[in-house]
PDB file of N, CA and C in Angstrom:
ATOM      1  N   UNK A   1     107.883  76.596 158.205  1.00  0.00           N
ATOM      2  CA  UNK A   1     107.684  77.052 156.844  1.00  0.00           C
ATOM      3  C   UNK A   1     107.609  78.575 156.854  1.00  0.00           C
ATOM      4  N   UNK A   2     108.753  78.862 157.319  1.00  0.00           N
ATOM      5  CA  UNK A   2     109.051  80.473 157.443  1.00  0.00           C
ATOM      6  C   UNK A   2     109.017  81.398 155.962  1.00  0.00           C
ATOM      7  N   UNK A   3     109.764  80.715 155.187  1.00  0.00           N
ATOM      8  CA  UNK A   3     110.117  81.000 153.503  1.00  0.00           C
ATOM      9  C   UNK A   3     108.470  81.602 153.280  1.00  0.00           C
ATOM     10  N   UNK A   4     109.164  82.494 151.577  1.00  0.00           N
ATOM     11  CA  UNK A   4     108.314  83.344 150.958  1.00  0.00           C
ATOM     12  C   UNK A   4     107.812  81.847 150.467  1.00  0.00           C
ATOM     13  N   UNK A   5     106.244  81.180 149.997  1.00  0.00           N
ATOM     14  CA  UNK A   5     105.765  80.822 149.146  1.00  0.00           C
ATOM     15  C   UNK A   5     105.111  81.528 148.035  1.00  0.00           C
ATOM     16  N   UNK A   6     105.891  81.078 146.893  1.00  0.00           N
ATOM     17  CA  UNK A   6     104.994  81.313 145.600  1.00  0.00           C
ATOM     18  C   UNK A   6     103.908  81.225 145.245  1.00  0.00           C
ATOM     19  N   UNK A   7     103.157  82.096 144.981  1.00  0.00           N
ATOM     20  CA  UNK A   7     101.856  82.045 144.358  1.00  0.00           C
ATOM     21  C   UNK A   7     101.802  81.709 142.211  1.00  0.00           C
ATOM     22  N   UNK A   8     101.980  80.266 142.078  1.00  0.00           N
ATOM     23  CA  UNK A   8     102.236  79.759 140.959  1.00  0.00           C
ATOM     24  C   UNK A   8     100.751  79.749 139.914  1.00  0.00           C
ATOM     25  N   UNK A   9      99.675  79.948 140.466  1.00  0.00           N
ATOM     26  CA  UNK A   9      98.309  79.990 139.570  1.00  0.00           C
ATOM     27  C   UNK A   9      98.229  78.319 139.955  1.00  0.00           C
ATOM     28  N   UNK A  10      96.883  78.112 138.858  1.00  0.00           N
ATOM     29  CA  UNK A  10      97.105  76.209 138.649  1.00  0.00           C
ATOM     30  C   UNK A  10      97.682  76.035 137.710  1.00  0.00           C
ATOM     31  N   UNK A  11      97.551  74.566 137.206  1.00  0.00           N
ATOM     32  CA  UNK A  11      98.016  73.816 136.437  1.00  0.00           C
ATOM     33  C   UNK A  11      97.945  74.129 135.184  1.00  0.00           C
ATOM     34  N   UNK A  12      98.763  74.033 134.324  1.00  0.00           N
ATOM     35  CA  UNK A  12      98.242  74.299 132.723  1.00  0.00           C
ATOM     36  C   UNK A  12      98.425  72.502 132.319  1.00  0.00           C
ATOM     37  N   UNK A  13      97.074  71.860 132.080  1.00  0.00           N
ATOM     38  CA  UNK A  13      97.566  70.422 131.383  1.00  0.00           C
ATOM     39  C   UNK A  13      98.531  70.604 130.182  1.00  0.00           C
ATOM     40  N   UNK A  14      98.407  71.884 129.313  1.00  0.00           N
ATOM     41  CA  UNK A  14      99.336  71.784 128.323  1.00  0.00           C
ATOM     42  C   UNK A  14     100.873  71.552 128.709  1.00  0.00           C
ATOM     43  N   UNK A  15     101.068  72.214 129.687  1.00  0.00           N
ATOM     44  CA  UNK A  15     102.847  72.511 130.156  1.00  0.00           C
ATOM     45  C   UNK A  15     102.968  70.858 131.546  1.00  0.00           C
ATOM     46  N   UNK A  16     104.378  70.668 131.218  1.00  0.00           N
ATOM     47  CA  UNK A  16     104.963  69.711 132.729  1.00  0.00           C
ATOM     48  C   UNK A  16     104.239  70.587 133.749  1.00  0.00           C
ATOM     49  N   UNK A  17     104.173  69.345 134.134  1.00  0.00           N
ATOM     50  CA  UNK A  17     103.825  69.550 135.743  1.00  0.00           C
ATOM     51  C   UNK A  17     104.289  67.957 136.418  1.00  0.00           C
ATOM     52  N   UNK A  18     104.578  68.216 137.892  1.00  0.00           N
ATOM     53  CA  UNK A  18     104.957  66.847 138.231  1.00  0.00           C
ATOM     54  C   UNK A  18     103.800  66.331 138.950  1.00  0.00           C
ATOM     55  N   UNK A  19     103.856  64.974 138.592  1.00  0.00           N
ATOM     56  CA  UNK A  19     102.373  64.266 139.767  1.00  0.00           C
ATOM     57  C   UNK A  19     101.932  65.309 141.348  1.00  0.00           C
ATOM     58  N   UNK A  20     100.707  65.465 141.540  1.00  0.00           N
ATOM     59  CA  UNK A  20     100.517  65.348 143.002  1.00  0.00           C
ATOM     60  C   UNK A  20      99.439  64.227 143.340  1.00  0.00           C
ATOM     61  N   UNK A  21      99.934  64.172 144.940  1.00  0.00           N
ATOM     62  CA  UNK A  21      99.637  62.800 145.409  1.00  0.00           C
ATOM     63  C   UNK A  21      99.472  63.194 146.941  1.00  0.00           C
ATOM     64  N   UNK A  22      98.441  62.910 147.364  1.00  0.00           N
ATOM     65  CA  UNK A  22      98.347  62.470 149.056  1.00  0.00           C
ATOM     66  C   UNK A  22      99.315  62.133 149.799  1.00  0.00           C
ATOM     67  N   UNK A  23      99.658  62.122 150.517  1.00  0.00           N
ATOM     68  CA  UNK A  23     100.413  61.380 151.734  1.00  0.00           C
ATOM     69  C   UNK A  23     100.119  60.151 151.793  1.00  0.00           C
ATOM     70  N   UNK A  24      98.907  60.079 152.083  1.00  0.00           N
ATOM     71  CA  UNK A  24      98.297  58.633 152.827  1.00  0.00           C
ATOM     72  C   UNK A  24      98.021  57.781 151.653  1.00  0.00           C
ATOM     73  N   UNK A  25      97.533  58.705 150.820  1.00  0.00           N
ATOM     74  CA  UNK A  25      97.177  57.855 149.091  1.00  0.00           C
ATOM     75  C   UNK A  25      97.928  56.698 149.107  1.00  0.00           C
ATOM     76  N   UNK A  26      97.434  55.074 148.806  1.00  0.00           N
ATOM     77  CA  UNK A  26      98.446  54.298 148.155  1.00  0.00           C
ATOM     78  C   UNK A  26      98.610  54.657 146.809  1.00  0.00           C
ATOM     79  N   UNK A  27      97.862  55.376 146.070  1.00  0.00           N
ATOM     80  CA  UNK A  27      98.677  55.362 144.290  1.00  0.00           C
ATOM     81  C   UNK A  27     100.111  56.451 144.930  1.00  0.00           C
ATOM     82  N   UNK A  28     100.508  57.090 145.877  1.00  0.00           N
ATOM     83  CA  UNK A  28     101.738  57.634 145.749  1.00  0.00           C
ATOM     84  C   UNK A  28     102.686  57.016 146.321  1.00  0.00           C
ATOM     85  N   UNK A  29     102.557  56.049 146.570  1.00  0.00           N
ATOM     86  CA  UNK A  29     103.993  54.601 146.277  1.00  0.00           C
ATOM     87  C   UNK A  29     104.188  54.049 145.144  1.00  0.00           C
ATOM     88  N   UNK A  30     103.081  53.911 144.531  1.00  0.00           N
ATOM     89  CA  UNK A  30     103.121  53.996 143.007  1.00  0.00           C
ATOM     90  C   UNK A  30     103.924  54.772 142.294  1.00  0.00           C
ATOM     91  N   UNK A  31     103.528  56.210 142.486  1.00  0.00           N
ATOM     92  CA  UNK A  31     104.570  57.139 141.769  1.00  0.00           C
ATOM     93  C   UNK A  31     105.539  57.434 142.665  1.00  0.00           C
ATOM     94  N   UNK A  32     106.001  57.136 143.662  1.00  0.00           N
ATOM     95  CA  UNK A  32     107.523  57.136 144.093  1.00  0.00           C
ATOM     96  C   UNK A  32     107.872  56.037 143.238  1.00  0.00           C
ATOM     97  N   UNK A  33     107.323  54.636 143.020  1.00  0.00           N
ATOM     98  CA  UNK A  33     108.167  53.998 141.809  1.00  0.00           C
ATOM     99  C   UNK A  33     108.458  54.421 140.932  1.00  0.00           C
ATOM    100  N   UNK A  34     107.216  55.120 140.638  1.00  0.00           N
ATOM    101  CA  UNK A  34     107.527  55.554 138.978  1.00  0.00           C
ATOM    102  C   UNK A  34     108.858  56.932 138.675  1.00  0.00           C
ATOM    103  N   UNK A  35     108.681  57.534 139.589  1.00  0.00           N
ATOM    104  CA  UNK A  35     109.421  58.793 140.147  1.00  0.00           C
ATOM    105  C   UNK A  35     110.769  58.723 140.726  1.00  0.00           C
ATOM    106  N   UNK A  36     111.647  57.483 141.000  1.00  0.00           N
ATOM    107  CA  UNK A  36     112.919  57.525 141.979  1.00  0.00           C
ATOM    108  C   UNK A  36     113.724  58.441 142.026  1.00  0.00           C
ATOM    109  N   UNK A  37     113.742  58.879 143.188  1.00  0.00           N
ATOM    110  CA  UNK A  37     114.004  59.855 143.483  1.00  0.00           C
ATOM    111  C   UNK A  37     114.817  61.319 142.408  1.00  0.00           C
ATOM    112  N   UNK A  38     113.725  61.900 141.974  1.00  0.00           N
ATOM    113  CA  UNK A  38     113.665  62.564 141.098  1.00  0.00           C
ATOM    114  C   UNK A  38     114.220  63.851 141.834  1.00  0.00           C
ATOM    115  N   UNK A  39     115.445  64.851 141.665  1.00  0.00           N
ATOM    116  CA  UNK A  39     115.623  65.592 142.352  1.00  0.00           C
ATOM    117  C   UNK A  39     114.737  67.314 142.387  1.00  0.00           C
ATOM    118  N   UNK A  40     113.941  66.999 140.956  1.00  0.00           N
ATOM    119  CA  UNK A  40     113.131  68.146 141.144  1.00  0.00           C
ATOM    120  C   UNK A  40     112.051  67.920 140.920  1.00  0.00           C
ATOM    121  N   UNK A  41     110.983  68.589 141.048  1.00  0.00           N
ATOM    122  CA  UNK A  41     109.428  68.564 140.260  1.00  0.00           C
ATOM    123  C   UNK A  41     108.924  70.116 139.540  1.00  0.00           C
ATOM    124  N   UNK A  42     108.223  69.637 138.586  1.00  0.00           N
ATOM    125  CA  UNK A  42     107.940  70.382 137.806  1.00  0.00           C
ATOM    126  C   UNK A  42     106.314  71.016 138.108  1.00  0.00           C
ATOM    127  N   UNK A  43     106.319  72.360 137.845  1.00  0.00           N
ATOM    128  CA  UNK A  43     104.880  72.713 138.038  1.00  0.00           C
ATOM    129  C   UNK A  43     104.311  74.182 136.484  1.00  0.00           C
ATOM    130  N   UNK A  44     104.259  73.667 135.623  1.00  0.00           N
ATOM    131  CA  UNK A  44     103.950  74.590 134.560  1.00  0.00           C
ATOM    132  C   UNK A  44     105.687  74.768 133.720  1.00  0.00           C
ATOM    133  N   UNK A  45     105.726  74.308 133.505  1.00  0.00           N
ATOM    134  CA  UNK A  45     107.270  74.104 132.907  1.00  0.00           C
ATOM    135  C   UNK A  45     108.413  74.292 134.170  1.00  0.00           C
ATOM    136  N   UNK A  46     108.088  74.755 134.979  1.00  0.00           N
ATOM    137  CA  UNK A  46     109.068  75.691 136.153  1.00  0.00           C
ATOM    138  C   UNK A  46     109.641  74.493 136.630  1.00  0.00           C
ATOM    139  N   UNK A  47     110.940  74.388 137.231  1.00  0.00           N
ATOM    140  CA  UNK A  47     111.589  73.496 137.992  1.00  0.00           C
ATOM    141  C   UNK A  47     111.641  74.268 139.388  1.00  0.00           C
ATOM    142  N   UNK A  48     111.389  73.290 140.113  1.00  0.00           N
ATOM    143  CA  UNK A  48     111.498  73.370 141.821  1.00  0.00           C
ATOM    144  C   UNK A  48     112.444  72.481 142.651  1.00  0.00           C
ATOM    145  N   UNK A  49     112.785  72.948 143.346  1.00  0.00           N
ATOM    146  CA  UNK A  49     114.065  71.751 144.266  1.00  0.00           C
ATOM    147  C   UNK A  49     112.830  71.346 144.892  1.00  0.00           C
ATOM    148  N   UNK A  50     113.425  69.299 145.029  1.00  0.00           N
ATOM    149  CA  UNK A  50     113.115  69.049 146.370  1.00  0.00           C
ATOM    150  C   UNK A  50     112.936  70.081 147.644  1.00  0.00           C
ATOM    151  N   UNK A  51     112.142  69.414 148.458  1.00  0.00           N
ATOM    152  CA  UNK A  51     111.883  70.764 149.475  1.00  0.00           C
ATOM    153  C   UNK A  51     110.968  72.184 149.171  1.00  0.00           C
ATOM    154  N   UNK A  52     110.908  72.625 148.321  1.00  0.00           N
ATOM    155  CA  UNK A  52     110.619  73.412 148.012  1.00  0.00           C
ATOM    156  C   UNK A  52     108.945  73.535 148.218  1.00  0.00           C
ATOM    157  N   UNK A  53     108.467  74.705 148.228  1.00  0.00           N
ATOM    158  CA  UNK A  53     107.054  74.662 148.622  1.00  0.00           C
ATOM    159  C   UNK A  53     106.879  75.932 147.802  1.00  0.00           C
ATOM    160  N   UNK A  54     104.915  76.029 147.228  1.00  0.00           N
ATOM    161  CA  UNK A  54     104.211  76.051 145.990  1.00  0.00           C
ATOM    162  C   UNK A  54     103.279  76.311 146.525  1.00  0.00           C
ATOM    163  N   UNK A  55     102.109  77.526 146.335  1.00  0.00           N
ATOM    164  CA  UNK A  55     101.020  78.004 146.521  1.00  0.00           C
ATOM    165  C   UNK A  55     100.238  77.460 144.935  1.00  0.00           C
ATOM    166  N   UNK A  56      99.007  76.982 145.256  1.00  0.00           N
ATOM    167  CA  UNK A  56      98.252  76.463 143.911  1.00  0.00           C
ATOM    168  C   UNK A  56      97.223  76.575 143.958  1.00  0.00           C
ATOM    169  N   UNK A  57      96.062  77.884 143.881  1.00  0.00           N
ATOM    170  CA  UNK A  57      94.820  77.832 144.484  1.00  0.00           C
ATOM    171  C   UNK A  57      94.607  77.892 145.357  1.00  0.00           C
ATOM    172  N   UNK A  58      94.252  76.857 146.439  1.00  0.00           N
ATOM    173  CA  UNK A  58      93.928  76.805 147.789  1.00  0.00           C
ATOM    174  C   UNK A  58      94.928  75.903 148.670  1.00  0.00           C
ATOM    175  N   UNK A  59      96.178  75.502 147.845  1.00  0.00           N
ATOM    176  CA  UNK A  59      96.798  74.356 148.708  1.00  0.00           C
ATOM    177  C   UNK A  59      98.316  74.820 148.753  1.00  0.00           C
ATOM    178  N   UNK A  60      98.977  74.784 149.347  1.00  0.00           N
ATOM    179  CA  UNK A  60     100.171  74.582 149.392  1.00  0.00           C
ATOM    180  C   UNK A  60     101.094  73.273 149.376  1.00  0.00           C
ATOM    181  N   UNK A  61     101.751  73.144 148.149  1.00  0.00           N
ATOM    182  CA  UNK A  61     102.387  72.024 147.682  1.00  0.00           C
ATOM    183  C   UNK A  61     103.913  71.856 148.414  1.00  0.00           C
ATOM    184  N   UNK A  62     104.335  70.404 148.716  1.00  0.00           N
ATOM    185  CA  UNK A  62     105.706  70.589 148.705  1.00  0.00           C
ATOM    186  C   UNK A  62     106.115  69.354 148.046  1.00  0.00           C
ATOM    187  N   UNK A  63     107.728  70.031 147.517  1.00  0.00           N
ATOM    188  CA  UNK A  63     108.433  69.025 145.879  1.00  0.00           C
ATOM    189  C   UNK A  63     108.786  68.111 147.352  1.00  0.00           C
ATOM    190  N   UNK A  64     108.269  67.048 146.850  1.00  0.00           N
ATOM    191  CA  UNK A  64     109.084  65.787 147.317  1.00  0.00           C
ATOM    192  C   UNK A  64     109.557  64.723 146.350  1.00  0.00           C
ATOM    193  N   UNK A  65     110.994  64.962 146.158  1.00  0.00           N
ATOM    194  CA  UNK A  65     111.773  63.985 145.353  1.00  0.00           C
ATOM    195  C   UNK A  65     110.956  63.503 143.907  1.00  0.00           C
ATOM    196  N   UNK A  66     110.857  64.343 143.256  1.00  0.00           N
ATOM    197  CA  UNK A  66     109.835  64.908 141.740  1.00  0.00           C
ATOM    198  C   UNK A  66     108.269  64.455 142.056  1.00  0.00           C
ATOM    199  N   UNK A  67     107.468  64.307 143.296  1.00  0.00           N
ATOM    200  CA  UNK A  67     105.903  64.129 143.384  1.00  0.00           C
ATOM    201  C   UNK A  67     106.032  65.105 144.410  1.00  0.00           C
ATOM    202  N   UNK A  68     104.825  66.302 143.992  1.00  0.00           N
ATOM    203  CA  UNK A  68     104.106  67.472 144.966  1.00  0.00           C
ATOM    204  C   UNK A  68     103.088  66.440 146.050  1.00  0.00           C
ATOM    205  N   UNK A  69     103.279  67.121 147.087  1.00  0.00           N
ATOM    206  CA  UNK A  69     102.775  65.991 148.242  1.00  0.00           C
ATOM    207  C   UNK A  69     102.073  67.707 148.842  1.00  0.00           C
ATOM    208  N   UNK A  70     100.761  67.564 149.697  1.00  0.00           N
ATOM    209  CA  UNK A  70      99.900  68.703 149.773  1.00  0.00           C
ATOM    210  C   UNK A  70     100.637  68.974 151.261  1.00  0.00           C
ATOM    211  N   UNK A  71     100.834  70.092 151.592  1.00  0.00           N
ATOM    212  CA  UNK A  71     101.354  70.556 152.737  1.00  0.00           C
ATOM    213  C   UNK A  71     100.621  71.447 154.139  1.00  0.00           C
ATOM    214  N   UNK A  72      99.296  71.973 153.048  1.00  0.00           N
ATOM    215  CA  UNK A  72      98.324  72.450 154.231  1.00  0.00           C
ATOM    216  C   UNK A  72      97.494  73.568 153.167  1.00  0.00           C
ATOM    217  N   UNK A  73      96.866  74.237 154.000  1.00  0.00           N
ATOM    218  CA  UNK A  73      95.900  75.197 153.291  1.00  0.00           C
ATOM    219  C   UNK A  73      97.042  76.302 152.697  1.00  0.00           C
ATOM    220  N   UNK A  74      96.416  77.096 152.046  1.00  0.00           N
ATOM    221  CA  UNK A  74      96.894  78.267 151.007  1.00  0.00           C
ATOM    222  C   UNK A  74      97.231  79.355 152.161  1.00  0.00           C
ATOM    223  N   UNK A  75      95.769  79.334 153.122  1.00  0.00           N
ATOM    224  CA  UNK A  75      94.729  80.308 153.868  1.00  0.00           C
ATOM    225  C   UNK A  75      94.943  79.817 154.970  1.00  0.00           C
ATOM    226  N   UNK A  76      96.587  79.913 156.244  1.00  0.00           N
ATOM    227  CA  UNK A  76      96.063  78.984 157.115  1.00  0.00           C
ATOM    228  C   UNK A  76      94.857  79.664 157.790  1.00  0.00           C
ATOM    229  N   UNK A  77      94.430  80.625 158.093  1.00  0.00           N
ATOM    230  CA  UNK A  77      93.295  81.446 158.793  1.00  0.00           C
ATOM    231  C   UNK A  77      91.874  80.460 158.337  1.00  0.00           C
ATOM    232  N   UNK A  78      91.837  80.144 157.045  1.00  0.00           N
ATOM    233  CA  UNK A  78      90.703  79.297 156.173  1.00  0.00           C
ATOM    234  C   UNK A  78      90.976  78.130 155.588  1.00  0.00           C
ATOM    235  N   UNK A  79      91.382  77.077 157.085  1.00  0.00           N
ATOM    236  CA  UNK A  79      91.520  75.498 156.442  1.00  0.00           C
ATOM    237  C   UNK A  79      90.730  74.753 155.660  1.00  0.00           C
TER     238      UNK A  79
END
């Protein structure tokens, strides 16, 4: 994860945003149903490719097939 990550703020509930979900979570087999393979995800109206990775506070997000799946700390120095 060489790439510049964006520093996007959080969430606005008013604006799209696409689900995030755990890895391990079972509700995110859930929303891969609900989600098939969605080629982007949304975070504050913004579109993101699959792949793509998202600073949000303290987490770093990555678009997986329209659900943000958490990728590691913001801070790796402060996991």
């Amino acid at each position: 994860m060489t790439q510049h990550i964006e520093d996007v703020g959080v969430a606005d509930p008013e604006l799209n945003t696409s689900p995030i979900a755990d890895e391990g979570d079972e509700e995110t087999e859930v929303l891969r149903q609900e989600m098939p393979g969605e080629p982007v995800c949304y975070f504050n109206n913004r579109r993101f490719r699959t792949g793509s990775y998202i600073k949000t506070g303290t987490v770093v997000l990555k678009c997986d097939y329209g659900i943000w799946i958490p990728a590691g700390p913001a801070d790796p120095d402060n996991p």
